[in-house]
Protein backbone atom coordinates (compact mmCIF):
# COMPACT_ATOMS: atom_id res chain seq x y z
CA UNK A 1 0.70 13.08 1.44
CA UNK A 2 2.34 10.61 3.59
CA UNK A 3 5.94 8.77 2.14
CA UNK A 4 8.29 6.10 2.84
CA UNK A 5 11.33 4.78 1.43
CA UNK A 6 13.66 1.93 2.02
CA UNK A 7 16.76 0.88 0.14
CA UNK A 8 16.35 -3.20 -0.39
CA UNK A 9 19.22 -5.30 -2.17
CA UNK A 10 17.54 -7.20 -4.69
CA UNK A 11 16.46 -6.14 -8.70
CA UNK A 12 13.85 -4.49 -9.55
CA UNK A 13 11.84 -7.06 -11.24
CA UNK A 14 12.09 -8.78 -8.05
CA UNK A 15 10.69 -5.95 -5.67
CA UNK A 16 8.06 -5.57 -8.35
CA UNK A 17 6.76 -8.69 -7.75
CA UNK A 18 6.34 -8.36 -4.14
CA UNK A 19 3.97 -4.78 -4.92
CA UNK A 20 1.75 -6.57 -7.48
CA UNK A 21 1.10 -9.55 -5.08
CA UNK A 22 -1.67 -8.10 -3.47
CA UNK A 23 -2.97 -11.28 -1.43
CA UNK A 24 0.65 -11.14 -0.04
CA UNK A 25 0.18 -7.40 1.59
CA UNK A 26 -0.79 -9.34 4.75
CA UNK A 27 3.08 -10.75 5.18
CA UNK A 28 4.06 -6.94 5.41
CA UNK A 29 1.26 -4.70 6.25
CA UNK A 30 0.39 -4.14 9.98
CA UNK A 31 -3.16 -3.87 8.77
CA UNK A 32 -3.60 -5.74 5.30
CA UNK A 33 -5.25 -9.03 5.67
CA UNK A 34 -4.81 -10.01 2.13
CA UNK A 35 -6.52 -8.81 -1.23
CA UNK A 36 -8.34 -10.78 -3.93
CA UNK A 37 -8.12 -9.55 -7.83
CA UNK A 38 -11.85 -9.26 -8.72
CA UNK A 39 -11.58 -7.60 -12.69
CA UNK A 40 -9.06 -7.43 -15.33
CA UNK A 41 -5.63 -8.43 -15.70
CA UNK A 42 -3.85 -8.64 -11.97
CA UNK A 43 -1.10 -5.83 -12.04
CA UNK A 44 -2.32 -3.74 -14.81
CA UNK A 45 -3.74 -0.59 -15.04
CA UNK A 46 -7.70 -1.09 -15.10
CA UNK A 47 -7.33 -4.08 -12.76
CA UNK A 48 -9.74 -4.09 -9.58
CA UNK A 49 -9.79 -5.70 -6.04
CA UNK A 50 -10.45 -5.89 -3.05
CA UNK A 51 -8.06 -5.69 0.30
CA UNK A 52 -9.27 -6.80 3.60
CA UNK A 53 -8.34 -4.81 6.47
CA UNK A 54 -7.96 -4.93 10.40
CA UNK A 55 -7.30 -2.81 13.21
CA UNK A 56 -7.94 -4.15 16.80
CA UNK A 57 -11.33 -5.72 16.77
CA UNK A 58 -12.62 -3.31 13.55
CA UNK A 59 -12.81 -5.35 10.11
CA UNK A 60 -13.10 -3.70 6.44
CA UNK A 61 -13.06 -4.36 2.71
CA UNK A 62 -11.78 -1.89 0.26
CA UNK A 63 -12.15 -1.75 -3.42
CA UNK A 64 -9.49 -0.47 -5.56
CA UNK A 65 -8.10 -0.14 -8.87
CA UNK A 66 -4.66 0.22 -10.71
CA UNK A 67 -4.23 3.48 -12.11
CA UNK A 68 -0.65 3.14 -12.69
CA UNK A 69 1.51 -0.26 -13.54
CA UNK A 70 4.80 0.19 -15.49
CA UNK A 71 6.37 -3.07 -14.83
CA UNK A 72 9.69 -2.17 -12.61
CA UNK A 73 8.99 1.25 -12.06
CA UNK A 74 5.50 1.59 -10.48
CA UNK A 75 2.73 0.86 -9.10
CA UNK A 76 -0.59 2.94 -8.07
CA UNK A 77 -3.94 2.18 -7.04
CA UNK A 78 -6.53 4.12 -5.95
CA UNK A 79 -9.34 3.14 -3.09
CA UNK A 80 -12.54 3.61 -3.11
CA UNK A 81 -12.96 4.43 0.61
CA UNK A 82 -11.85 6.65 1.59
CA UNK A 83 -10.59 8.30 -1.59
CA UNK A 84 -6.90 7.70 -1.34
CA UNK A 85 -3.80 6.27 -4.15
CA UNK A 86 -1.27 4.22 -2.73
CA UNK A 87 2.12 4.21 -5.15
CA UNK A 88 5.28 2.53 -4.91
CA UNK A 89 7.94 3.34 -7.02
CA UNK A 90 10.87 1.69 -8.06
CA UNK A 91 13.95 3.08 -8.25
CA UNK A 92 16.96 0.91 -9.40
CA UNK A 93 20.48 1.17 -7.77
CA UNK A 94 23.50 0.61 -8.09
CA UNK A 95 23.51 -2.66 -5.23
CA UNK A 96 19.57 -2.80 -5.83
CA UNK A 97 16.04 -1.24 -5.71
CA UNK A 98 15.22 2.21 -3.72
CA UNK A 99 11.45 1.49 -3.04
CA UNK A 100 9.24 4.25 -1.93
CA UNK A 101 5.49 4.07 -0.71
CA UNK A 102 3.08 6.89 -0.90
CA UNK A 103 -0.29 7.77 0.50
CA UNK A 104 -2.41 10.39 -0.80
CA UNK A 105 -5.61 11.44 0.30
CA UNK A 106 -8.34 13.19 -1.86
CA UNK A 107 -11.67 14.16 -2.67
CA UNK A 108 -12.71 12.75 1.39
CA UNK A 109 -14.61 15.28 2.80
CA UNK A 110 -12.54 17.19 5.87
CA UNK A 111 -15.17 16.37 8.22
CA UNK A 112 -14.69 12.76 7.44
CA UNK A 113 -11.39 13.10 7.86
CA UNK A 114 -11.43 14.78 11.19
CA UNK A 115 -14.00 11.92 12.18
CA UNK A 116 -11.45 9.60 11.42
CA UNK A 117 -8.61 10.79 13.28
CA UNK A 118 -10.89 11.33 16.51
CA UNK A 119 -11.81 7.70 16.07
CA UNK A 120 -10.62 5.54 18.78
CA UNK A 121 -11.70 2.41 16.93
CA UNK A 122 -9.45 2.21 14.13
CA UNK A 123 -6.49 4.71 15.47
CA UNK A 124 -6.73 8.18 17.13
CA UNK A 125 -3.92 9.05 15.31
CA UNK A 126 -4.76 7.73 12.43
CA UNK A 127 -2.32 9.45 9.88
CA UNK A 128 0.58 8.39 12.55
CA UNK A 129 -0.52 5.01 12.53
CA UNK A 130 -0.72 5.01 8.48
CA UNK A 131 3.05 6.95 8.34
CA UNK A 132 4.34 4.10 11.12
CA UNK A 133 2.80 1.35 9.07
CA UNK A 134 4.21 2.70 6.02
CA UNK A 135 7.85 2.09 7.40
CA UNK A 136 7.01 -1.19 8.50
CA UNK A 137 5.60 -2.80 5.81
CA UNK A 138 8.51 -1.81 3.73
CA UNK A 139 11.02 -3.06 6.40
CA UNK A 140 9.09 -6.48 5.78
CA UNK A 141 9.40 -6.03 2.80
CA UNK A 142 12.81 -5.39 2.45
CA UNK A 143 13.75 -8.23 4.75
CA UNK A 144 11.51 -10.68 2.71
CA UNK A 145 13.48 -9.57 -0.76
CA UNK A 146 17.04 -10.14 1.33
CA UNK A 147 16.38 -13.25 3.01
């Protein structure tokens, strides 16, 4: 499980709307290019969509779904490919929200995995590269809720 945290000086409700916009992940995410809500109610639990994704010259679409959405608090979705839930929680302060990001990988087969982090074309270190982006997107984040 990878994890990230960043303390950012704005409410709760706020941050919150930043995590549910998924067609704004591309602001923050070194890799995001956006997402599109294709079923149910955006930022609910049952919702679906799709996130577009680059790395270097490689292009991909994931499909996901929100397994978790208390309004504030958190947020969790799980992808389709490969098998991972992505979570940020909400933590209110007392000068604002602590946000944490989580990555968990599951049910991927470990030669998959060990494909994957050979791969030159999207990262040879790939969990490195996923950590790293981790703290930046929530650095963007962060300075996007202060600004």
């Amino acid at each position: 499980m990878d994890t990230a945290s960043v303390h950012v000086e704005a409410p709760p409700e706020r941050v919150w709307d930043v995590v549910t916009d998924i067609a704004g992940y591309r602001r923050f995410s070194p890799e995001n290019t956006g997402g599109r809500w294709t079923g149910g109610e955006p930022g609910t639990a049952g919702a679906t969509f799709t996130g577009s994704n680059r790395h270097g010259p490689v292009r991909w679409t994931t499909h996901c779904t929100v397994v978790d959405a208390v309004a504030g608090q958190r947020f969790s979705f799980e992808v389709d490919e490969p098998k991972a839930r992505w979570t940020y929680l909400l933590e209110p302060s007392d000068t604002g929200t602590r946000l944490t990001e989580t990555r968990e990988i599951y049910g991927t087969p470990a030669w998959y995995v060990r494909l994957v982090q050979r791969s030159k074309l999207i990262g040879r270190d790939r969990d490195h590269l996923m950590q790293s982006g981790m703290h930046t997107t929530l650095e963007k984040m962060k300075r996007y809720l202060e600004a």
